[in-house]
C-alpha atoms as a PDB file:
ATOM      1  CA  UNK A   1     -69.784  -9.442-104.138  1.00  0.00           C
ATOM      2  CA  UNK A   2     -70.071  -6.715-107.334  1.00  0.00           C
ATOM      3  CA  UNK A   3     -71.282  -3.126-105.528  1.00  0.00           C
ATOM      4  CA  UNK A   4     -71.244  -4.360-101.818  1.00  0.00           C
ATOM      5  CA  UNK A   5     -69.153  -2.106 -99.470  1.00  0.00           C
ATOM      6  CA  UNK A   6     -67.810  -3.340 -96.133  1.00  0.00           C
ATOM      7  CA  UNK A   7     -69.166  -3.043 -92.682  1.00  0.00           C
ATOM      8  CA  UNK A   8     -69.434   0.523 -91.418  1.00  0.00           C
ATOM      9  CA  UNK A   9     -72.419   3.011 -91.032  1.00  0.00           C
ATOM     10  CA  UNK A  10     -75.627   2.922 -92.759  1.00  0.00           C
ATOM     11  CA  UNK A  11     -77.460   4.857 -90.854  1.00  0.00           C
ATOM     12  CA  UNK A  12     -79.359   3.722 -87.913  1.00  0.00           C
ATOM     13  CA  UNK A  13     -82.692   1.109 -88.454  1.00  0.00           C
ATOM     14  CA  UNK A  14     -85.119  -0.790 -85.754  1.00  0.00           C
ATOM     15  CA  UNK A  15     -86.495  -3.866 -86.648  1.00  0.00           C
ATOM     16  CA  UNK A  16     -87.304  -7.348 -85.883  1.00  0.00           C
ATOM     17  CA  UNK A  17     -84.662  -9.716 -86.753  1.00  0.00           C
ATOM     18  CA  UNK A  18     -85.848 -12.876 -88.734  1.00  0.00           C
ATOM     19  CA  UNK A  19     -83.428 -14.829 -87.000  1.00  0.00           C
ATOM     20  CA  UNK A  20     -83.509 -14.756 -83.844  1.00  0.00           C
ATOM     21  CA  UNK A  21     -87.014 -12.699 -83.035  1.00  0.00           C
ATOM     22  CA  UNK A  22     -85.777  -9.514 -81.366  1.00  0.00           C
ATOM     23  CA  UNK A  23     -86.637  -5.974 -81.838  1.00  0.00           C
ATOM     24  CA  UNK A  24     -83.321  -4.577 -81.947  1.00  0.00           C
ATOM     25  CA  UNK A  25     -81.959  -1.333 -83.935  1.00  0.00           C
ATOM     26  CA  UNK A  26     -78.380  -1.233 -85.600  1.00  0.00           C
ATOM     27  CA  UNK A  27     -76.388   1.066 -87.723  1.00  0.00           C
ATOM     28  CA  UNK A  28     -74.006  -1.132 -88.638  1.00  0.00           C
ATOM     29  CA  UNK A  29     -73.820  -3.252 -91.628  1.00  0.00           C
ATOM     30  CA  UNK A  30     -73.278  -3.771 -95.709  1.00  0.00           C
ATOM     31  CA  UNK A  31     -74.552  -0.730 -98.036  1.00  0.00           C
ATOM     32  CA  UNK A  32     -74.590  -1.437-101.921  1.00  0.00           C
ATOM     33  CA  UNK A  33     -73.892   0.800-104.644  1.00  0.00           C
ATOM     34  CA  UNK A  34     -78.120   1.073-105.256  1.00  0.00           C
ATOM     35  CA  UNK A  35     -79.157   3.219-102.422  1.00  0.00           C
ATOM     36  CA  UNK A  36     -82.384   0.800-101.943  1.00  0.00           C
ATOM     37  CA  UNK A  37     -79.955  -2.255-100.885  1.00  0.00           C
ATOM     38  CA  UNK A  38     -78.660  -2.852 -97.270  1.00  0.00           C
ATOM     39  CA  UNK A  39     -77.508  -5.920 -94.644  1.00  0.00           C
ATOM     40  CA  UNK A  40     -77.887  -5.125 -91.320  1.00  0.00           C
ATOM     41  CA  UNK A  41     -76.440  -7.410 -88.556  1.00  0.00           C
ATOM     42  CA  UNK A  42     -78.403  -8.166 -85.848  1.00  0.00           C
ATOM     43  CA  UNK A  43     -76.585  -6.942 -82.094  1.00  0.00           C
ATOM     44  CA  UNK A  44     -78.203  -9.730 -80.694  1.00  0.00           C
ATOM     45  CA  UNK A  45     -77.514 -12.918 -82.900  1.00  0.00           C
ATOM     46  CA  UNK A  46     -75.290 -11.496 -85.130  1.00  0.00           C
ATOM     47  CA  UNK A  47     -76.670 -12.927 -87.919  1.00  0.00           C
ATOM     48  CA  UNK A  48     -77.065 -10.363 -91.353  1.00  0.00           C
ATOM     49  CA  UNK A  49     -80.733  -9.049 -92.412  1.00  0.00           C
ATOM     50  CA  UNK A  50     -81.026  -7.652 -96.367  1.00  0.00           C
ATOM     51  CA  UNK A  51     -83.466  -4.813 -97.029  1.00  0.00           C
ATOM     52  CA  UNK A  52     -84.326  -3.768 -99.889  1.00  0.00           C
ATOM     53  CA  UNK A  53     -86.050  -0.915-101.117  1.00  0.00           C
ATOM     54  CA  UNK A  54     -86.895  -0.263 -97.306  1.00  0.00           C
ATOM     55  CA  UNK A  55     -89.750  -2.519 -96.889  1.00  0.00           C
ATOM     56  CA  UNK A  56     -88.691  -6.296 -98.158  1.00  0.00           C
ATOM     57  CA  UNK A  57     -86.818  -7.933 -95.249  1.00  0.00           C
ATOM     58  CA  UNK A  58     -85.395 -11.322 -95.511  1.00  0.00           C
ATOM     59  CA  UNK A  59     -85.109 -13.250 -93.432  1.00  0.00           C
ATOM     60  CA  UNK A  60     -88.459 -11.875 -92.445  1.00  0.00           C
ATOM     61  CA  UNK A  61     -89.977 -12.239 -89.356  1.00  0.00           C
ATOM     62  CA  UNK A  62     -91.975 -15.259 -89.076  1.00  0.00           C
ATOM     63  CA  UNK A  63     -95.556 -15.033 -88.043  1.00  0.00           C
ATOM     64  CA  UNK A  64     -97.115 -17.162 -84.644  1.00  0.00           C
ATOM     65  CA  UNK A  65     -95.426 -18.310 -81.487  1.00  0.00           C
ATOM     66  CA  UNK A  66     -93.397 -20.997 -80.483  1.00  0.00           C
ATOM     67  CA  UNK A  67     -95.966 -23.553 -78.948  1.00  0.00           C
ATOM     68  CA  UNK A  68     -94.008 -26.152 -75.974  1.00  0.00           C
ATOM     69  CA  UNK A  69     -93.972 -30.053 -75.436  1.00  0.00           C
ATOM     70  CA  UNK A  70     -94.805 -31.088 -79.094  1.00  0.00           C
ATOM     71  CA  UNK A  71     -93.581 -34.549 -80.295  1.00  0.00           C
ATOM     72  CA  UNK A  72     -90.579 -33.556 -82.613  1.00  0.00           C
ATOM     73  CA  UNK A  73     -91.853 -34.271 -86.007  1.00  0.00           C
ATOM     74  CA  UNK A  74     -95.222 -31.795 -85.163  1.00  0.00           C
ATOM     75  CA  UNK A  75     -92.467 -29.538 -83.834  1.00  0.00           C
ATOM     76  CA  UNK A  76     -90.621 -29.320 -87.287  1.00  0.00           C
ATOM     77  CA  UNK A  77     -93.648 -29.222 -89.794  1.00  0.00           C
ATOM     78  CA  UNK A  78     -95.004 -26.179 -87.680  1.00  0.00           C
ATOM     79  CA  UNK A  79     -91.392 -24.174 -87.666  1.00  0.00           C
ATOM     80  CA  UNK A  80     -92.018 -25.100 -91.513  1.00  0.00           C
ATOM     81  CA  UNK A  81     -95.089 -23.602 -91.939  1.00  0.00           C
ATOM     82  CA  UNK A  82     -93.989 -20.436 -89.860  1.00  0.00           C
ATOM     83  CA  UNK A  83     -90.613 -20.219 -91.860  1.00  0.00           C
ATOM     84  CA  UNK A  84     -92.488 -20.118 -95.446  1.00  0.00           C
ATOM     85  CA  UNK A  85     -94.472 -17.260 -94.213  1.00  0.00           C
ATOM     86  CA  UNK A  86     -91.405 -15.330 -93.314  1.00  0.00           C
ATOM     87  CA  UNK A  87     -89.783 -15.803 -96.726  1.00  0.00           C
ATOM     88  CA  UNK A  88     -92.769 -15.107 -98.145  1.00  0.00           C
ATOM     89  CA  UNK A  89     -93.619 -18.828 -99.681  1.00  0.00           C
ATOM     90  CA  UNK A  90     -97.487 -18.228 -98.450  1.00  0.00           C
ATOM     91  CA  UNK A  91     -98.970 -21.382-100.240  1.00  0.00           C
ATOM     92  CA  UNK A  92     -96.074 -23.492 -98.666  1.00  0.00           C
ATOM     93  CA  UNK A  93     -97.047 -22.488 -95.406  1.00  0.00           C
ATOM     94  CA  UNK A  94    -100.983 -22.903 -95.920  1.00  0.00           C
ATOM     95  CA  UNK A  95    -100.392 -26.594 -97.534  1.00  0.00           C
ATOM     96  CA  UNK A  96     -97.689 -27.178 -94.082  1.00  0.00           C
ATOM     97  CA  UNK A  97    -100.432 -26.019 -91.815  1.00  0.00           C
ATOM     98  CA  UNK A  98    -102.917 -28.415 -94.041  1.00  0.00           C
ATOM     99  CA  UNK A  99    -100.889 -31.102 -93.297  1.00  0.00           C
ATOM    100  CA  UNK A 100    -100.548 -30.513 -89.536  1.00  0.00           C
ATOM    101  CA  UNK A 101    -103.801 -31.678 -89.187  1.00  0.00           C
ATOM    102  CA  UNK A 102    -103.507 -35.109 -90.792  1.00  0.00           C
ATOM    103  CA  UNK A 103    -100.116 -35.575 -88.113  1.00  0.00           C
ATOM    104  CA  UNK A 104    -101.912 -34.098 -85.526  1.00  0.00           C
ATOM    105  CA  UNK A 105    -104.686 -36.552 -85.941  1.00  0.00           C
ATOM    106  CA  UNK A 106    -102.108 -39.752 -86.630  1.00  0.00           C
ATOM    107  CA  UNK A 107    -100.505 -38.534 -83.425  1.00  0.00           C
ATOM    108  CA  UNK A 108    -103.834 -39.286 -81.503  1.00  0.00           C
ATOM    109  CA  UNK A 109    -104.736 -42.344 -82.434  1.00  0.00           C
ATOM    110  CA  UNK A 110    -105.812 -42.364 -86.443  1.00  0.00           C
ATOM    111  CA  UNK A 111    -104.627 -44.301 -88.845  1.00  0.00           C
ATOM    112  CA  UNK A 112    -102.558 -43.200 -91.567  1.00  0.00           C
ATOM    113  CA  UNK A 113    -104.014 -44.016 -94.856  1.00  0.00           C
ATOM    114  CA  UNK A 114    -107.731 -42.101 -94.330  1.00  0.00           C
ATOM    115  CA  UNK A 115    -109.156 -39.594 -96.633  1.00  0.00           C
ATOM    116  CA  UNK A 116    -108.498 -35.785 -95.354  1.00  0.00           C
ATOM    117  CA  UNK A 117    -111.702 -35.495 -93.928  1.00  0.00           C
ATOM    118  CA  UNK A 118    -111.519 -38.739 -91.811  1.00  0.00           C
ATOM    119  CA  UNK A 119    -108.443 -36.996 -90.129  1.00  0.00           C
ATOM    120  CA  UNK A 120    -110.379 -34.190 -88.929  1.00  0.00           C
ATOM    121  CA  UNK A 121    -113.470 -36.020 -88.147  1.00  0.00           C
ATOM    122  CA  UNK A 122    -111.236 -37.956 -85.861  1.00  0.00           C
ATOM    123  CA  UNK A 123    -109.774 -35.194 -84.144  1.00  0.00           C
ATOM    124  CA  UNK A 124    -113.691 -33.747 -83.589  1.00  0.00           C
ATOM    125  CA  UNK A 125    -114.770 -37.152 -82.836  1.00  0.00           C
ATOM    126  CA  UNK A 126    -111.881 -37.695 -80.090  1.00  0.00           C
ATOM    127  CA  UNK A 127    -112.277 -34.141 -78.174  1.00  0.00           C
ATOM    128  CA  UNK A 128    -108.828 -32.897 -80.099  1.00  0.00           C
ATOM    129  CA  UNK A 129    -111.229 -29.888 -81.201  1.00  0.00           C
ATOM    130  CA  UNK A 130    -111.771 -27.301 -78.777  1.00  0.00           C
ATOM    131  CA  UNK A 131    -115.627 -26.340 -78.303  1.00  0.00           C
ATOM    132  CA  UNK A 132    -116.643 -23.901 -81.024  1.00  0.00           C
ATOM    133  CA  UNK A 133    -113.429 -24.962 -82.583  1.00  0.00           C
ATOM    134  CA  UNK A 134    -114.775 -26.981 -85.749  1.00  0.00           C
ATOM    135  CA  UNK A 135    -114.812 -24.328 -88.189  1.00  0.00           C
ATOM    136  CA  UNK A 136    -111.428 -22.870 -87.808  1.00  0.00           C
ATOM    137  CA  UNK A 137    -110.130 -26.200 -88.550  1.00  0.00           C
ATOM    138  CA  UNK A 138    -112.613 -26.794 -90.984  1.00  0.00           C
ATOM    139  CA  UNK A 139    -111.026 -23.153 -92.360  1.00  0.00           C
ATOM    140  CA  UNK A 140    -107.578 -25.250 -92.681  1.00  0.00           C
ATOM    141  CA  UNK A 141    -108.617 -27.626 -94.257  1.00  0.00           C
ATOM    142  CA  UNK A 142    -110.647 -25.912 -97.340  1.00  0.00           C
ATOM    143  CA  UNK A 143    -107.870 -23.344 -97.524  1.00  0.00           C
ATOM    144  CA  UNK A 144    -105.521 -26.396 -97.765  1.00  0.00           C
ATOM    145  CA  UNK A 145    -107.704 -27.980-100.084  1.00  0.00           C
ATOM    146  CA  UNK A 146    -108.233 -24.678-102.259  1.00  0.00           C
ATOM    147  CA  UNK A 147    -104.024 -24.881-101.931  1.00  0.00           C
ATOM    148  CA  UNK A 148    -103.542 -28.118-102.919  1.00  0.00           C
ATOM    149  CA  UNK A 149    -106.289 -28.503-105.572  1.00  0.00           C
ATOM    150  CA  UNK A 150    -106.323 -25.627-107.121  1.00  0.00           C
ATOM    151  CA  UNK A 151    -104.542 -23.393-109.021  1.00  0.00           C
ATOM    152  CA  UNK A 152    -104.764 -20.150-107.094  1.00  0.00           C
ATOM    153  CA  UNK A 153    -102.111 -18.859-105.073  1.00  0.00           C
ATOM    154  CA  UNK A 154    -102.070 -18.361-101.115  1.00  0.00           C
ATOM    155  CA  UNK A 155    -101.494 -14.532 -99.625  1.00  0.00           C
ATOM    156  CA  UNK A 156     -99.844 -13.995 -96.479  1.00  0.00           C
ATOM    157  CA  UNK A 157    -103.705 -12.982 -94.557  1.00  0.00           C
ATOM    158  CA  UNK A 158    -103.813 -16.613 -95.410  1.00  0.00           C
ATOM    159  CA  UNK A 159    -100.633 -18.136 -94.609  1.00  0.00           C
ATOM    160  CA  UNK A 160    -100.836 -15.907 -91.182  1.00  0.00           C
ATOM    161  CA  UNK A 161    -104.258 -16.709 -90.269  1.00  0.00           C
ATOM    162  CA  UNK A 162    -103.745 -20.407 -90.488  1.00  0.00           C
ATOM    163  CA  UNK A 163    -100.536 -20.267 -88.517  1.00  0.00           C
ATOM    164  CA  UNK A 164    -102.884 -18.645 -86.108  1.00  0.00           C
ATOM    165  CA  UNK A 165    -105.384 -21.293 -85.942  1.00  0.00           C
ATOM    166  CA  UNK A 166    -102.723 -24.051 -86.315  1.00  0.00           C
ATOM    167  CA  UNK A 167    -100.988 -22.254 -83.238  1.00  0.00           C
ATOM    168  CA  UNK A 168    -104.227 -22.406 -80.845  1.00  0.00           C
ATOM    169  CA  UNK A 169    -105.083 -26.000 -82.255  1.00  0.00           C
ATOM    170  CA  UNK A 170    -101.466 -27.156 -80.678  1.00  0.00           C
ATOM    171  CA  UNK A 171    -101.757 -25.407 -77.574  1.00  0.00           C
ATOM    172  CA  UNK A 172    -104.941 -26.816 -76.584  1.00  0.00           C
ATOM    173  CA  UNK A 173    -103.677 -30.229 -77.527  1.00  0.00           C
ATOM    174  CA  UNK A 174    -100.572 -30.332 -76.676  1.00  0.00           C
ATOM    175  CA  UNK A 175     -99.274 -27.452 -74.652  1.00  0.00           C
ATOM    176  CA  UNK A 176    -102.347 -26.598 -72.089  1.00  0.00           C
ATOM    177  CA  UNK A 177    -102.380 -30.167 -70.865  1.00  0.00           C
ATOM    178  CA  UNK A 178     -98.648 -30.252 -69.934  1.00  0.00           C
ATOM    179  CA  UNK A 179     -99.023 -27.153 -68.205  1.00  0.00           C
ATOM    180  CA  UNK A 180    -101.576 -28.950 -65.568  1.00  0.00           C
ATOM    181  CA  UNK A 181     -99.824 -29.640 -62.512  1.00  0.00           C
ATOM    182  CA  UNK A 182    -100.331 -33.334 -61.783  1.00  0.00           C
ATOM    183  CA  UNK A 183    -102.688 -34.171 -58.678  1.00  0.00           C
ATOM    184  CA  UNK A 184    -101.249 -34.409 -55.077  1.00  0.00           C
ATOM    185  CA  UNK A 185    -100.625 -37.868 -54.149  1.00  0.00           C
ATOM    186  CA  UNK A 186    -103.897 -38.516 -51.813  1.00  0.00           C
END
């Protein structure tokens, strides 16, 4: 690797790690021959983190929270959408999120096949929709749209927020229930 210098000191940084999601600090790592360039290896995962010009981290960290007991396939389309975000791929993530809602709503009953807007009249028609929930989904699913239909790009406020809504949407369907404990026998 032209201009990359072996492990020692590089003087002493905190940050997240986009690996593994710990606030850690190191001082150990790569250094380049351009000042601005650096790989820090995380203490905790020991995985490498590249800098550059102090504020561009990659992997980044990757915006919303893990979200328990969802069927696998929901599972990997919403580490998808959180993972674009933290590489910076913002109108990747928005169109993942989009589509969350179309396998959220085939996971409750719809049928595949419906126009977009079927799938979330379904999930409001079902009770999959929180009270006062309708118009942050209805928020996914025009920034989706705007994503999918037009040409304009997505910015991370967008890419984060819908994470964010995509994160709560999951947790009252999915994770919230689970959490119940089930009824003593009678």
């Amino acid at each position: 690797m032209s201009g990359w210098n072996s492990v020692g000191g590089i003087g002493a940084r905190q940050f997240r790690c986009g690996h593994c999601g710990f606030n850690v600090a190191n001082d150990k790592g790569y250094h380049h021959n351009d000042p601005n360039r650096r790989i820090y290896v995380c203490p905790n995962c020991d995985k490498p983190t590249y800098f550059y010009a102090g504020s561009l981290q990659l992997p980044g960290v990757v915006p919303g929270n893990e979200v328990e007991h969802l069927p696998a396939d929901l599972a990997s389309l919403y580490k998808e959408a959180r993972n674009c975000c933290g590489i910076g791929a913002y109108t990747a993530s928005v169109l993942a999120s989009r589509k969350m809602l179309m396998n959220i709503a085939v996971q409750q009953g719809a049928k595949e096949g419906l126009k977009f807007i079927e799938y979330v009249d379904h999930l409001a028609a079902t009770g999959f929709i929180p009270p006062n929930g309708r118009g942050w989904v209805d928020h996914i699913r025009r920034k989706g749209n705007e994503a999918t239909h037009e040409i304009a790009l997505m910015s991370q406020a967008d890419a984060e927020e819908l994470i964010a809504f995509t994160e709560m949407l999951l947790k009252f369907i999915y994770e919230f229930p689970a959490r119940v404990p089930p009824a003593p026998a009678p």
